[in-house]
N, C-alpha and C. Protein backbone atom coordinates (compact mmCIF):
# COMPACT_ATOMS: atom_id res chain seq x y z
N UNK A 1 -37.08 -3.48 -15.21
CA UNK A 1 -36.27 -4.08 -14.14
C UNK A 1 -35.10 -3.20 -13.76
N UNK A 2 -34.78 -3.27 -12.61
CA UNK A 2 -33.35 -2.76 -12.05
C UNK A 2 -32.02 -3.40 -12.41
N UNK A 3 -30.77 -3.20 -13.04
CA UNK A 3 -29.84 -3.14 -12.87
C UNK A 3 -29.34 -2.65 -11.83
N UNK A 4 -27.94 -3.04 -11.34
CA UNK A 4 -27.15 -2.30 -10.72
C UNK A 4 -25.71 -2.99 -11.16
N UNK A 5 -25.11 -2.05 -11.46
CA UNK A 5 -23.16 -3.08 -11.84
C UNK A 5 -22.45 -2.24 -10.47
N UNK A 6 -21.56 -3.06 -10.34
CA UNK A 6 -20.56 -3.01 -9.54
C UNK A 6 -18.98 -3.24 -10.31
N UNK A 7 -18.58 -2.57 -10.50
CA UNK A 7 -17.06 -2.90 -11.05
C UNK A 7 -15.84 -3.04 -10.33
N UNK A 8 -15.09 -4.17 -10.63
CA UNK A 8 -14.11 -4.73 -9.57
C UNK A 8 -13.23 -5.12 -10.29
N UNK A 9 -11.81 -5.17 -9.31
CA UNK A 9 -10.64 -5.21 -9.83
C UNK A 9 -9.96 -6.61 -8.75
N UNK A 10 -9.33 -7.78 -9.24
CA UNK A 10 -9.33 -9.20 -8.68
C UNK A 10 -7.88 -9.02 -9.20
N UNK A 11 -7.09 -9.97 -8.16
CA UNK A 11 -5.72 -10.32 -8.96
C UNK A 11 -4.91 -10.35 -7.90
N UNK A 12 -3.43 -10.14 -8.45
CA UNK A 12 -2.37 -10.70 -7.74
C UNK A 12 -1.00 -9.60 -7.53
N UNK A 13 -0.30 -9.44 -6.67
CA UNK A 13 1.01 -9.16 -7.04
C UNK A 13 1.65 -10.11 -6.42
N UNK A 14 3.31 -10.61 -7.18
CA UNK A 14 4.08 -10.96 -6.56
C UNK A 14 5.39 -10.50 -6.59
N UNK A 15 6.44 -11.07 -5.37
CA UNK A 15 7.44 -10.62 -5.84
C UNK A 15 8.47 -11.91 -5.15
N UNK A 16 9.45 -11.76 -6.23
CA UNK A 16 10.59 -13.10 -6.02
C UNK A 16 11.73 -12.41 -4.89
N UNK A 17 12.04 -13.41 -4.09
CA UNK A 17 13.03 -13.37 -3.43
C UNK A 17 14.34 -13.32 -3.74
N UNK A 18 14.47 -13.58 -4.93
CA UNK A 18 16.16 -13.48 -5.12
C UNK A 18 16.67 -14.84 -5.34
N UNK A 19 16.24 -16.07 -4.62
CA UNK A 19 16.67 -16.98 -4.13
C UNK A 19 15.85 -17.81 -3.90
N UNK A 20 16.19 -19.56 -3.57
CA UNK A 20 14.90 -20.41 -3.40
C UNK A 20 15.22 -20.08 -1.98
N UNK A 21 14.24 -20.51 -1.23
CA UNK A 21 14.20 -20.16 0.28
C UNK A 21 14.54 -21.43 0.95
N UNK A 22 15.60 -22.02 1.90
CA UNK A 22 16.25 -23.11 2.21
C UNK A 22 15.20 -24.16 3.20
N UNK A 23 14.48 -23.01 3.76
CA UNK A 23 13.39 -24.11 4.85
C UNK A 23 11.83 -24.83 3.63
N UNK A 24 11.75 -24.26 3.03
CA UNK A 24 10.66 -24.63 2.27
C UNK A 24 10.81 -24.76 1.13
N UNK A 25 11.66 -24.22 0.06
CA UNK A 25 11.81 -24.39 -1.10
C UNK A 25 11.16 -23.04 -2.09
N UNK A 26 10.21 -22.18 -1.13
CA UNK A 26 9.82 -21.06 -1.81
C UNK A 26 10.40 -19.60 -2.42
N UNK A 27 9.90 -19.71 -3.48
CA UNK A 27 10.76 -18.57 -4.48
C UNK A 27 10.01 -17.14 -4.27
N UNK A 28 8.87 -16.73 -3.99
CA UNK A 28 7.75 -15.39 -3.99
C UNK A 28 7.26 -15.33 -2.57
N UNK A 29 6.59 -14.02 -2.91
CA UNK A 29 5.41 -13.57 -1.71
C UNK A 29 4.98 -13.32 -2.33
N UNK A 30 3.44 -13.65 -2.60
CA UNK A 30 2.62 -13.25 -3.18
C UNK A 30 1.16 -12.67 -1.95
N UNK A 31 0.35 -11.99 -2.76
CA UNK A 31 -0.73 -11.51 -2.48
C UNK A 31 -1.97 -11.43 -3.67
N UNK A 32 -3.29 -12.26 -2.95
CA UNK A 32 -4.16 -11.99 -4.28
C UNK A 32 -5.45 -11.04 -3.66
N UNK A 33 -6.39 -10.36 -3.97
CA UNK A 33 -6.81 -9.60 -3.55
C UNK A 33 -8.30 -9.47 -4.29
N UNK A 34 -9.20 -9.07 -3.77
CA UNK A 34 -10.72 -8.17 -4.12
C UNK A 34 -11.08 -6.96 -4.08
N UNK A 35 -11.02 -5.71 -4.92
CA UNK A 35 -11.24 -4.57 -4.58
C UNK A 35 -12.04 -4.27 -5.55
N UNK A 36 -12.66 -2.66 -5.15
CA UNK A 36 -13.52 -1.74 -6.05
C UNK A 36 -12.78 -1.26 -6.84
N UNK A 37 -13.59 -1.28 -8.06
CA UNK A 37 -13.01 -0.52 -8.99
C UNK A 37 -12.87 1.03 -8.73
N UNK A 38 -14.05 1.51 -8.06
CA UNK A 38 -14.10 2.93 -7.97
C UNK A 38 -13.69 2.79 -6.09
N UNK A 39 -13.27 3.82 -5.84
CA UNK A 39 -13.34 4.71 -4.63
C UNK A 39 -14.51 4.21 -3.51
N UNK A 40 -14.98 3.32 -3.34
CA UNK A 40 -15.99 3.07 -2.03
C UNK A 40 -15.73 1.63 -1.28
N UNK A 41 -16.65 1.59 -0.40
CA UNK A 41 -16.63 0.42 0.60
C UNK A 41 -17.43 -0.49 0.63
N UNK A 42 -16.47 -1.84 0.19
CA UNK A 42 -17.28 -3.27 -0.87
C UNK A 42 -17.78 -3.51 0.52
N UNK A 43 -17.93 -3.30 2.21
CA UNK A 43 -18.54 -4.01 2.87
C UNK A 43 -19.90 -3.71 3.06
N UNK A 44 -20.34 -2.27 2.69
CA UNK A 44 -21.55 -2.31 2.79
C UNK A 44 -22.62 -3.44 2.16
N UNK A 45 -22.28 -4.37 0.92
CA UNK A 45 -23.17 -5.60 0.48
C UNK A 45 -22.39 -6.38 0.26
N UNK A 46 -20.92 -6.43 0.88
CA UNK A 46 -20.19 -8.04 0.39
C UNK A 46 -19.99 -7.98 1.96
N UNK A 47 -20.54 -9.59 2.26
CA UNK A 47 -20.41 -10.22 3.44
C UNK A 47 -19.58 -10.73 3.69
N UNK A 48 -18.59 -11.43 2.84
CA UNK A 48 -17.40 -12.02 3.04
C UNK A 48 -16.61 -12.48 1.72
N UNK A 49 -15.36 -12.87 1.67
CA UNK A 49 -14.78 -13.69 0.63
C UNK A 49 -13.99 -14.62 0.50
N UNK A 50 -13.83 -15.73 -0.06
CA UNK A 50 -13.90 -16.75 0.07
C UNK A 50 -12.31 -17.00 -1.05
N UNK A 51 -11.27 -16.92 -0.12
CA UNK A 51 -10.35 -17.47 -1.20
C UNK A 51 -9.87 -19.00 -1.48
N UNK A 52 -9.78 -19.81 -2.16
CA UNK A 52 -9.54 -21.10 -2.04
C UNK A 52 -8.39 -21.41 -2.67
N UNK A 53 -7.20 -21.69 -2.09
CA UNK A 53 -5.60 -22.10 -2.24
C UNK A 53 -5.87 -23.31 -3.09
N UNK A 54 -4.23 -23.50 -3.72
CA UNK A 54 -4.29 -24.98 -3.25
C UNK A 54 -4.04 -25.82 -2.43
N UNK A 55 -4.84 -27.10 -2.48
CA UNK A 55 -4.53 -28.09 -1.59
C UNK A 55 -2.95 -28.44 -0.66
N UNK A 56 -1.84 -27.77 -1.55
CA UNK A 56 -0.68 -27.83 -1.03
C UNK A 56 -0.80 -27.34 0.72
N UNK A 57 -1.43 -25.64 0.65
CA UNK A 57 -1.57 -25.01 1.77
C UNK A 57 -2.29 -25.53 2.73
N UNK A 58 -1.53 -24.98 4.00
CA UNK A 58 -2.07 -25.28 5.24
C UNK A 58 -3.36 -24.71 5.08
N UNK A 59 -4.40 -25.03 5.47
CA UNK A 59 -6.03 -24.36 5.61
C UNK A 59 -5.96 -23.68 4.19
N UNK A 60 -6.33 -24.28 2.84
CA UNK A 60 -6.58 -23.28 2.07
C UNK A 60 -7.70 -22.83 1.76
N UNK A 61 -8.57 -22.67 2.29
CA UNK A 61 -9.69 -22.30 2.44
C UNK A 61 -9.73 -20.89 3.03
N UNK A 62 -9.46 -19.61 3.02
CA UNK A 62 -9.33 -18.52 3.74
C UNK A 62 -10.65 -17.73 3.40
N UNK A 63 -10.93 -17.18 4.48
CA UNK A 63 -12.16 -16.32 4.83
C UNK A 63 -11.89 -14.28 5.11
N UNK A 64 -12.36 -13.84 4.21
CA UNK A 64 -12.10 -12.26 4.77
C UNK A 64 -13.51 -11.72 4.74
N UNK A 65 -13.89 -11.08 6.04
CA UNK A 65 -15.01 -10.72 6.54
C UNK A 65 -14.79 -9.38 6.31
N UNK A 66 -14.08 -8.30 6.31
CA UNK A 66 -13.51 -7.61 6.12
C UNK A 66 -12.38 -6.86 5.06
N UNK A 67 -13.40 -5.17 4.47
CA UNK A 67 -11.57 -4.93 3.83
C UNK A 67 -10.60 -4.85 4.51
N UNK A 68 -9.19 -5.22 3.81
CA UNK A 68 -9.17 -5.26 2.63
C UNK A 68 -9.00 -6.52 2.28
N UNK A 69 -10.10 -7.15 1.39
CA UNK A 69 -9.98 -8.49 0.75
C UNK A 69 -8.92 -9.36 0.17
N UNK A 70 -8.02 -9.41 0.90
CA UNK A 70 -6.89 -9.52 0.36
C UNK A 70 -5.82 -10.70 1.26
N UNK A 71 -4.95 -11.60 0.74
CA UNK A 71 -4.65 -12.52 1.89
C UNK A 71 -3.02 -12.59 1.11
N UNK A 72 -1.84 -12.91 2.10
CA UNK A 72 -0.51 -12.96 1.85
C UNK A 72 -0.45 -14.34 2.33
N UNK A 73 0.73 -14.62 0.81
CA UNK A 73 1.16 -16.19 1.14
C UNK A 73 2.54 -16.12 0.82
N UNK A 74 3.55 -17.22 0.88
CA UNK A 74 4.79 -17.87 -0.02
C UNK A 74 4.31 -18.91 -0.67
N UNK A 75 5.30 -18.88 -1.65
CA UNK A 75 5.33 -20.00 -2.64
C UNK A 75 6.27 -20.25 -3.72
N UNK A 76 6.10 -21.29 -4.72
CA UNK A 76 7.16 -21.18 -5.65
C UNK A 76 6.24 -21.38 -7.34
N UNK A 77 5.20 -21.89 -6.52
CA UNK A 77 3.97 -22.51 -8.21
C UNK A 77 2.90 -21.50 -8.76
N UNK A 78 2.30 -21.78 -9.93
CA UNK A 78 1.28 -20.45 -10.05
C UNK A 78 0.76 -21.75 -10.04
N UNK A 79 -1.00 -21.51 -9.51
CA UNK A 79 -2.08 -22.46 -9.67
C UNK A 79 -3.20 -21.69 -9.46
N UNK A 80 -4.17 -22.29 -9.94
CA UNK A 80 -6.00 -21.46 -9.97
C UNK A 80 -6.16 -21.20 -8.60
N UNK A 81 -6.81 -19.91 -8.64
CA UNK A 81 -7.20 -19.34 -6.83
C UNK A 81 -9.09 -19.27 -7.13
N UNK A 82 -9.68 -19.79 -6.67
CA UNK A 82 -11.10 -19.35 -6.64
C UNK A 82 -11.87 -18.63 -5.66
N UNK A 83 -12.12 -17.67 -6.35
CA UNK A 83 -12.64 -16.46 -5.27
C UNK A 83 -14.54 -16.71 -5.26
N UNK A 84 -14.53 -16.70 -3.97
CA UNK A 84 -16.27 -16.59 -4.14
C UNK A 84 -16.44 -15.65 -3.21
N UNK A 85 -17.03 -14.68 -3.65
CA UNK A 85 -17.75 -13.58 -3.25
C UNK A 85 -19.41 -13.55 -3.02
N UNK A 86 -19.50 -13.06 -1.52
CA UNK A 86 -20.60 -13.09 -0.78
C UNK A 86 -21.25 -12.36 -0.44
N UNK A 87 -22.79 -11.88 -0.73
CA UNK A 87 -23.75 -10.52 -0.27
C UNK A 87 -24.02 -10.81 1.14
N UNK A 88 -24.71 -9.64 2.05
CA UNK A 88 -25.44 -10.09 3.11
C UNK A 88 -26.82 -10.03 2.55
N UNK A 89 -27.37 -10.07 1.86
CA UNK A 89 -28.86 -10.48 1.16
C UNK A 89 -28.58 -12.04 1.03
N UNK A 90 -28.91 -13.09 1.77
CA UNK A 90 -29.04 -14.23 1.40
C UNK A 90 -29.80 -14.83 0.50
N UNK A 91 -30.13 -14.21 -0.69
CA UNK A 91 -31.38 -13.75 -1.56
C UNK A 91 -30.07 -13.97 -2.77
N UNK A 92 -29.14 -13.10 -2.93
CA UNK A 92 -28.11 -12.99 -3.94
C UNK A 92 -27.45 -14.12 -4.10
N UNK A 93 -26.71 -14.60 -4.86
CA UNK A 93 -26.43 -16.01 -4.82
C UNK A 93 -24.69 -15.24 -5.06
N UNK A 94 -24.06 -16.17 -4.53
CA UNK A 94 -22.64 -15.42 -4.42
C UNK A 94 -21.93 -15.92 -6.11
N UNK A 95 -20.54 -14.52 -5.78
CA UNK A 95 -20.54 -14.79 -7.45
C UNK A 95 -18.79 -15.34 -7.73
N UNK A 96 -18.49 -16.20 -8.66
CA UNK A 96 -17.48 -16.97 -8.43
C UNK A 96 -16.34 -16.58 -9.66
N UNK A 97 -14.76 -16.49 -9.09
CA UNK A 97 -14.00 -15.47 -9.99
C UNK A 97 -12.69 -16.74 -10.03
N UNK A 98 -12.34 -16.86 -10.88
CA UNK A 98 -10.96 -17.57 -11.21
C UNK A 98 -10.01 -17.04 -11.17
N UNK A 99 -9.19 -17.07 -10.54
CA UNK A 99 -8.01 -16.41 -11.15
C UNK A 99 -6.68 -17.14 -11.01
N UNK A 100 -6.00 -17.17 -11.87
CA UNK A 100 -4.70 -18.19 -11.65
C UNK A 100 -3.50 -17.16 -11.34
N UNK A 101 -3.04 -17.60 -10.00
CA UNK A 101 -2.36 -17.01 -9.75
C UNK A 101 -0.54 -16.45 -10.35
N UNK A 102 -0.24 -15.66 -10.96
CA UNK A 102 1.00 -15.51 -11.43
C UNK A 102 2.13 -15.08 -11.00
N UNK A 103 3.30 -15.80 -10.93
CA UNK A 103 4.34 -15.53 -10.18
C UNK A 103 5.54 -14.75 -10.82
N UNK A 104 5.96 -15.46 -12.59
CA UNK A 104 6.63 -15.71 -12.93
C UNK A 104 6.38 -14.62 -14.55
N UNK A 105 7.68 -13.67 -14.49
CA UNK A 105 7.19 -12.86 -15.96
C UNK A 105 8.65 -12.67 -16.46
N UNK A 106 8.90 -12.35 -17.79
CA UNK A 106 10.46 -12.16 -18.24
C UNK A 106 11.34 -11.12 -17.89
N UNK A 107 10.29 -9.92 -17.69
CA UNK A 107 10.65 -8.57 -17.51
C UNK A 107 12.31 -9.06 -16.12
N UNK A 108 13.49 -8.21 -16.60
CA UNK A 108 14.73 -8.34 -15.84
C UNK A 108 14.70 -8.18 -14.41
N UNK A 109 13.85 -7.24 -14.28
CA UNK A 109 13.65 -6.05 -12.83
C UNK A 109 12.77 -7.44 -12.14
N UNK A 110 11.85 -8.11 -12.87
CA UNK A 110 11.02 -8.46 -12.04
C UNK A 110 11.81 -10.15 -11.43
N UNK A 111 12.57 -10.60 -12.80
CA UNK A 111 13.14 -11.91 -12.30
C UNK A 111 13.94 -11.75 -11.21
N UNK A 112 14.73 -10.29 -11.38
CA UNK A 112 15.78 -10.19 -10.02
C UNK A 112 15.12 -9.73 -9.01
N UNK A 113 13.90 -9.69 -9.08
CA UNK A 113 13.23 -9.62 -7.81
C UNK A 113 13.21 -7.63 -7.31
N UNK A 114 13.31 -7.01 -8.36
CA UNK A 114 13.76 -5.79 -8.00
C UNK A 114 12.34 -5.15 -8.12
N UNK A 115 11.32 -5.77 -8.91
CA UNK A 115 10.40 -4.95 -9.48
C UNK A 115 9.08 -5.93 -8.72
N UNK A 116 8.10 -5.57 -8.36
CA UNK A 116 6.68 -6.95 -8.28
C UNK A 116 6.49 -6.88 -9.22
N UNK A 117 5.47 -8.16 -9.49
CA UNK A 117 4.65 -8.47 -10.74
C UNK A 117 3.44 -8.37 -10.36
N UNK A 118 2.69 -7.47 -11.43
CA UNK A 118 1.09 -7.26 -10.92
C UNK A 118 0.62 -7.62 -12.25
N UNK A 119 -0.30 -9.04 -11.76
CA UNK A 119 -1.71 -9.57 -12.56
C UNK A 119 -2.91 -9.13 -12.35
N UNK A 120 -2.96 -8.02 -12.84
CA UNK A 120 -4.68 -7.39 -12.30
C UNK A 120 -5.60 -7.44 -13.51
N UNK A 121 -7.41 -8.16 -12.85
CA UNK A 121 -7.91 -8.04 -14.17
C UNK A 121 -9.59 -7.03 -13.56
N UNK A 122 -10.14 -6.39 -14.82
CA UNK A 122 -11.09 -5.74 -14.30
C UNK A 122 -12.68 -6.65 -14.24
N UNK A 123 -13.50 -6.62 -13.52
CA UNK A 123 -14.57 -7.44 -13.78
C UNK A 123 -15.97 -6.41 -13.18
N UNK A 124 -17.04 -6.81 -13.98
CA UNK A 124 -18.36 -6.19 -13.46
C UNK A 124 -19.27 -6.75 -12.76
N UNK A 125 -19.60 -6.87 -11.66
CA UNK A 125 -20.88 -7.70 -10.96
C UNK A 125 -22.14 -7.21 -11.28
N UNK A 126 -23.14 -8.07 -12.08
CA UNK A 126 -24.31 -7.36 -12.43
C UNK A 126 -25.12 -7.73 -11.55
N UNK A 127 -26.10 -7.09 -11.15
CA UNK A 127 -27.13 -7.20 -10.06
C UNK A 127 -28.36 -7.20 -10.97
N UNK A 128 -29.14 -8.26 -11.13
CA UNK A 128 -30.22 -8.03 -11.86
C UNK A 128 -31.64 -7.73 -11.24
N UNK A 129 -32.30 -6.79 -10.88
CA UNK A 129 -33.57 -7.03 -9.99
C UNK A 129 -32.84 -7.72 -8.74
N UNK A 130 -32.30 -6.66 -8.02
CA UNK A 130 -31.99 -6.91 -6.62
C UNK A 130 -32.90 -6.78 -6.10
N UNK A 131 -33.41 -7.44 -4.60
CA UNK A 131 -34.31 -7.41 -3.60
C UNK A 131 -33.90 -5.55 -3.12
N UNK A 132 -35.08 -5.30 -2.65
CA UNK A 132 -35.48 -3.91 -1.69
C UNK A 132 -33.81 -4.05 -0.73
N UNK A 133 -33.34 -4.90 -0.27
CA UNK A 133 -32.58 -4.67 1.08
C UNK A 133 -31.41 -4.44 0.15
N UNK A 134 -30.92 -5.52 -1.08
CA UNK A 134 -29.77 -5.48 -1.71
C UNK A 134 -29.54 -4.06 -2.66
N UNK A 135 -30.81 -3.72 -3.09
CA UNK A 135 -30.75 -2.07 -3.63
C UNK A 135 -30.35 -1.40 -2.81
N UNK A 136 -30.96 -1.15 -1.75
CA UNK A 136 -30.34 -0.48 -0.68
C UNK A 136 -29.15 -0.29 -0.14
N UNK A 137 -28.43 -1.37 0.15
CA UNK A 137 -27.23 -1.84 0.36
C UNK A 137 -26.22 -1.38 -0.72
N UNK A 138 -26.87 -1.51 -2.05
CA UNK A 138 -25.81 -1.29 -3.22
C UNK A 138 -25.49 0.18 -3.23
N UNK A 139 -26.59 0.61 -2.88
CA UNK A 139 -27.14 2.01 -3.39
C UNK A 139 -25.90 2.99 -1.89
N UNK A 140 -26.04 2.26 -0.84
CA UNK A 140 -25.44 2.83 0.38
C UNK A 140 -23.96 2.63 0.59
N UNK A 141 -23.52 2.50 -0.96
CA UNK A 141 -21.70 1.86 -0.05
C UNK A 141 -20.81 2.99 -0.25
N UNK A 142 -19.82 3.53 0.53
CA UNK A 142 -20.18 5.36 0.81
C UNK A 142 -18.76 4.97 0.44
N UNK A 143 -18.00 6.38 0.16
CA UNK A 143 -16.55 6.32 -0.39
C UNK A 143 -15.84 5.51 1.06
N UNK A 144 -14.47 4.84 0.20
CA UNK A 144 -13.74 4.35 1.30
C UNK A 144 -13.37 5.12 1.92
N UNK A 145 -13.35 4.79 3.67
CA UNK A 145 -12.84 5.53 4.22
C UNK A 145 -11.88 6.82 4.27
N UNK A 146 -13.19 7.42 3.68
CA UNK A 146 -12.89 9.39 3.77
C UNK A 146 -11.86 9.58 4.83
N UNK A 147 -12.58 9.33 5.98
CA UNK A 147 -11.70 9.59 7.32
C UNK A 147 -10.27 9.10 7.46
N UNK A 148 -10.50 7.58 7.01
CA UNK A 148 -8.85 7.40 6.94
C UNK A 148 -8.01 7.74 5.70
N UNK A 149 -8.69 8.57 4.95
CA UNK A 149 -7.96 8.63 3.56
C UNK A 149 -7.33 10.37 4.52
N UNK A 150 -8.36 11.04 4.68
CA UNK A 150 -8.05 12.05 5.79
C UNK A 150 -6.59 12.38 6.50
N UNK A 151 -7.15 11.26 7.50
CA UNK A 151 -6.65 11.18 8.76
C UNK A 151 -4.71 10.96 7.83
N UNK A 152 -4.92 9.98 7.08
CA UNK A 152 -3.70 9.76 6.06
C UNK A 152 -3.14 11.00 5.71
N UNK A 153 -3.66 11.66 4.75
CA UNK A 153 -3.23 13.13 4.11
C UNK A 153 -2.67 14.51 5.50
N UNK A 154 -3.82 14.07 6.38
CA UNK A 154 -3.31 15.12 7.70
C UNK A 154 -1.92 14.31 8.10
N UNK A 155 -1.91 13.17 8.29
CA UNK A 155 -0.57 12.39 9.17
C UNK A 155 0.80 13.16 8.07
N UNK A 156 0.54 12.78 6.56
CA UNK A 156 1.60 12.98 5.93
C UNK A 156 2.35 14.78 6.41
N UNK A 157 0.93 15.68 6.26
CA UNK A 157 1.05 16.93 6.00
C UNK A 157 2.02 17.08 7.38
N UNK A 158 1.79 16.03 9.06
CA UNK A 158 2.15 17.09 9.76
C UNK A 158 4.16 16.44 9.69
N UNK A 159 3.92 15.16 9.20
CA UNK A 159 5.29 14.30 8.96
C UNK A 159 6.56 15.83 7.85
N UNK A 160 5.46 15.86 6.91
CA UNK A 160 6.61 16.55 6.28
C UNK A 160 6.86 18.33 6.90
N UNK A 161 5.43 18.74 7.94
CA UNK A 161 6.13 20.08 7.96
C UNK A 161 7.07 19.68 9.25
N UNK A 162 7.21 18.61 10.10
CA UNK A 162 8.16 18.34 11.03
C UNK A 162 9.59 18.37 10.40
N UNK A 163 9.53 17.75 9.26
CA UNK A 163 10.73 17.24 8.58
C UNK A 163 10.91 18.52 8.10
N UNK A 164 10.28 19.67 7.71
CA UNK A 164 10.95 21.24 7.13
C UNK A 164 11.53 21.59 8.29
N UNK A 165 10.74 21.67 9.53
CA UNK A 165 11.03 22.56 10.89
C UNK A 165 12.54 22.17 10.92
N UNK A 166 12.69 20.61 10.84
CA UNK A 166 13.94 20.15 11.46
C UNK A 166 15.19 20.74 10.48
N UNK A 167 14.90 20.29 9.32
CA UNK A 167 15.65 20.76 8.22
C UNK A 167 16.10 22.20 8.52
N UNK A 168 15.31 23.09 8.69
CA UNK A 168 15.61 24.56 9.15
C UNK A 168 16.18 24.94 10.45
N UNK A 169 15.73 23.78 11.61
CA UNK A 169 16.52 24.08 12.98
C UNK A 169 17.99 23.66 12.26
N UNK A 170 18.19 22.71 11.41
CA UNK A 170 19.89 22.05 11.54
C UNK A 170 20.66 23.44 10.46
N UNK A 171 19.50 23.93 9.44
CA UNK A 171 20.07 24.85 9.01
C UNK A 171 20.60 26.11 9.81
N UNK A 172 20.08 26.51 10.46
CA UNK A 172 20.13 27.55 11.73
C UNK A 172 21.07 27.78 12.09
N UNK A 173 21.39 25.94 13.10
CA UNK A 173 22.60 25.91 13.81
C UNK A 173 23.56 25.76 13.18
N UNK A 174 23.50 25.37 11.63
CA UNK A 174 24.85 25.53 11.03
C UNK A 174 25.26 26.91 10.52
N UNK A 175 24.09 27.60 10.44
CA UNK A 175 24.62 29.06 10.15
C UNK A 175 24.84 29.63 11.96
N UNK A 176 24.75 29.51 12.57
CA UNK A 176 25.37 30.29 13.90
C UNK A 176 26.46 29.62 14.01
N UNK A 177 26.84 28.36 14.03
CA UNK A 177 27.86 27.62 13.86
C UNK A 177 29.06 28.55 13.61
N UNK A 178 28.86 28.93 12.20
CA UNK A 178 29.47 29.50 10.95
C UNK A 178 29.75 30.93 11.39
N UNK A 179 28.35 31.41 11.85
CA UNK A 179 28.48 33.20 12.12
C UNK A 179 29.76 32.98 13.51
N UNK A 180 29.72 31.94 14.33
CA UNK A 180 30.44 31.76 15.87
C UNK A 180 32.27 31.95 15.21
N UNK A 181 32.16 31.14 14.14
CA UNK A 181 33.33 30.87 13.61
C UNK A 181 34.14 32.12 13.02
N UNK A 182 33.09 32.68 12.61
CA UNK A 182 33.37 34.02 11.56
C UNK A 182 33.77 35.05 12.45
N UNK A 183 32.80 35.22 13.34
CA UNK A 183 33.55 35.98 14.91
C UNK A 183 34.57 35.48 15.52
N UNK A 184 35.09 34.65 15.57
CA UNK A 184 36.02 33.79 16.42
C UNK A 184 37.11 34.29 15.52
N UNK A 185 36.70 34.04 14.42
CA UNK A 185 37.87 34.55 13.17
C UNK A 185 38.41 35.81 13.29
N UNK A 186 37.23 36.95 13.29
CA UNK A 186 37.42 38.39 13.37
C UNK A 186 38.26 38.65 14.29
N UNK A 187 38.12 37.83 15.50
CA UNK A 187 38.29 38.54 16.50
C UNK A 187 40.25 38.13 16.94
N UNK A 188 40.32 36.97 15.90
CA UNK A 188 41.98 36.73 16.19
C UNK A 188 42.18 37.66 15.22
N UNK A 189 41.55 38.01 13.97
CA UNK A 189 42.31 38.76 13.34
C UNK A 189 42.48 40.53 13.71
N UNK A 190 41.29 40.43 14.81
CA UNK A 190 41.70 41.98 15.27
C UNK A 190 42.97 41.97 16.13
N UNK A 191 43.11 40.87 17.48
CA UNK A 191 43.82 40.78 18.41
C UNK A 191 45.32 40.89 17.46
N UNK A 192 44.72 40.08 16.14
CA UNK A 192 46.50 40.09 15.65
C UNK A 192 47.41 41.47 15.33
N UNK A 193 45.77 42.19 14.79
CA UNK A 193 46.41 43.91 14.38
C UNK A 193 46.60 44.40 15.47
N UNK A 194 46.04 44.47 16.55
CA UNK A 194 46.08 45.04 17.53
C UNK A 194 47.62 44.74 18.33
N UNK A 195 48.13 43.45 18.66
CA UNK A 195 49.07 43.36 19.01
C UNK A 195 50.22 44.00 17.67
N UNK A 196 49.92 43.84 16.28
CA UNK A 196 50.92 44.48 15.83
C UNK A 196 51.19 45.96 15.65
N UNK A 197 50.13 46.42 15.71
CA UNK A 197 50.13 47.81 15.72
C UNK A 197 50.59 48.26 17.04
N UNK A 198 50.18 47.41 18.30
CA UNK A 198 51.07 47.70 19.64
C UNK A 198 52.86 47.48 19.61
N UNK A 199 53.06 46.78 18.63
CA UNK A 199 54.30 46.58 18.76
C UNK A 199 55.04 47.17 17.60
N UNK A 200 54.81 47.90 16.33
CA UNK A 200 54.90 49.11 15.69
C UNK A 200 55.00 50.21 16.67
N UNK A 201 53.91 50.65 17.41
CA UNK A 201 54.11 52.17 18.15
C UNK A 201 55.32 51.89 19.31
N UNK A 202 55.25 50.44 20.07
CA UNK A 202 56.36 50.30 20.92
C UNK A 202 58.06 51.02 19.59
C-alpha cells in the first residue's frame, strides 16, 4: 500500500494589549492558523479549512479557501478551536485538529504585552492508500510561492540598495557642505593675510 505523510504545524499566537479594552472588555489579538511544516503549497490537496470559534463569536464558524490558513480575532478567554481540514478528493474524509486556544503565559515580556505568545504544535497527516487523483495532488504541491518568496528578496534587495544610494547622496552633500565651508574658511583667512600684509607694506 501507499503511504503519504504530510507534516503540519497548527496553533496560535497572541498578544495582550496592555489593558482591558473599554468597548468590549477584550484583553488580546489573537491569531490561530494551518500551515506546512515544510516549504510548499497546502492548496494543491487542501480544499478548505474549517475553523470553529466559540459560540461567544459573531459567525464562528470561519471558512479559508485559501493560504494562508489563518484567521484574526480579539478576545479575553482561551477556549477549544476545532480545525477541520478539507481535501479536494471527496474520497478523503477530512481530518479534525483541536486546539485550545492560548492567551495567557507568565513570561514578564509577554504579560506586558511586549513579547507575543506562540502556542505552536507539530502534527502529521497520514494518507493511507490515497485514490490516483489524491496521490497526484499530494505528490504535486510545489514549493510556496517561489515567485513571491522572489519577488520578496528582489523588493528587499532594491529597498536597501535605495537606502545605501541615499545614505551616500546625504553623505556627499555633507562633505561638499564641509569642503564649501573649508573654502569659505581659506578664503577669509587669505583675505585676512592679504589685507595684513597690505597694511604692513603700507
Amino acid at each position: 500500500g501507499v503511504t503519504i505523510v504530510k507534516p503540519i504545524v497548527y496553533g496560535n499566537v497572541a498578544r495582550y494589549f496592555g489593558k482591558k479594552r473599554e468597548e468590549d472588555g477584550h484583553t488580546h489579538q489573537w491569531t490561530v492558523y494551518v500551515k506546512p511544516y515544510h516549504n510548499e503549497d497546502m492548496s494543491t490537496y487542501v480544499k478548505k479549512v474549517h475553523f470553529k470559534l466559540h459560540e461567544s463569536y459573531n459567525n464562528p464558524n470561519r471558512i479559508m479557501t485559501k493560504p494562508p490558513y489563518e484567521l484574526t480575532e480579539t478576545g479575553w478567554g482561551e477556549f477549544e478551536i476545532v480545525i477541520k481540514i478539507y481535501f479536494h478528493d471527496p474520497n478523503e474524509r477530512p481530518v479534525t485538529i483541536y486546539h485550545i486556544l492560548k492567551l495567557f503565559q507568565t513570561t514578564p515580556e509577554i504579560q506586558l504585552g511586549k513579547k507575543s505568545l506562540v502556542s505552536e504544535f507539530y502534527e502529521e497527516i497520514v494518507f493511507q492508500d490515497p485514490t490516483a487523483l489524491m496521490q497526484h495532488l499530494l505528490n504535486s504541491s510545489r514549493p510556496i510561492t517561489l515567485v513571491e518568496a522572489k519577488k520578496e528578496s528582489t523588493m528587499k534587495a532594491v529597498i536597501e540598495a535605495r537606502n545605501k544610494i541615499r545614505l551616500e547622496v546625504i553623505d556627499l552633500k555633507e562633505k561638499l557642505t564641509l569642503a564649501k565651508e573649508t573654502i569659505a574658511k581659506f578664503k577669509e583667512e587669505i583675505a585676512k593675510i592679504s589685507k595684513a600684509g597690505s597694511l604692513s607694506v603700507a
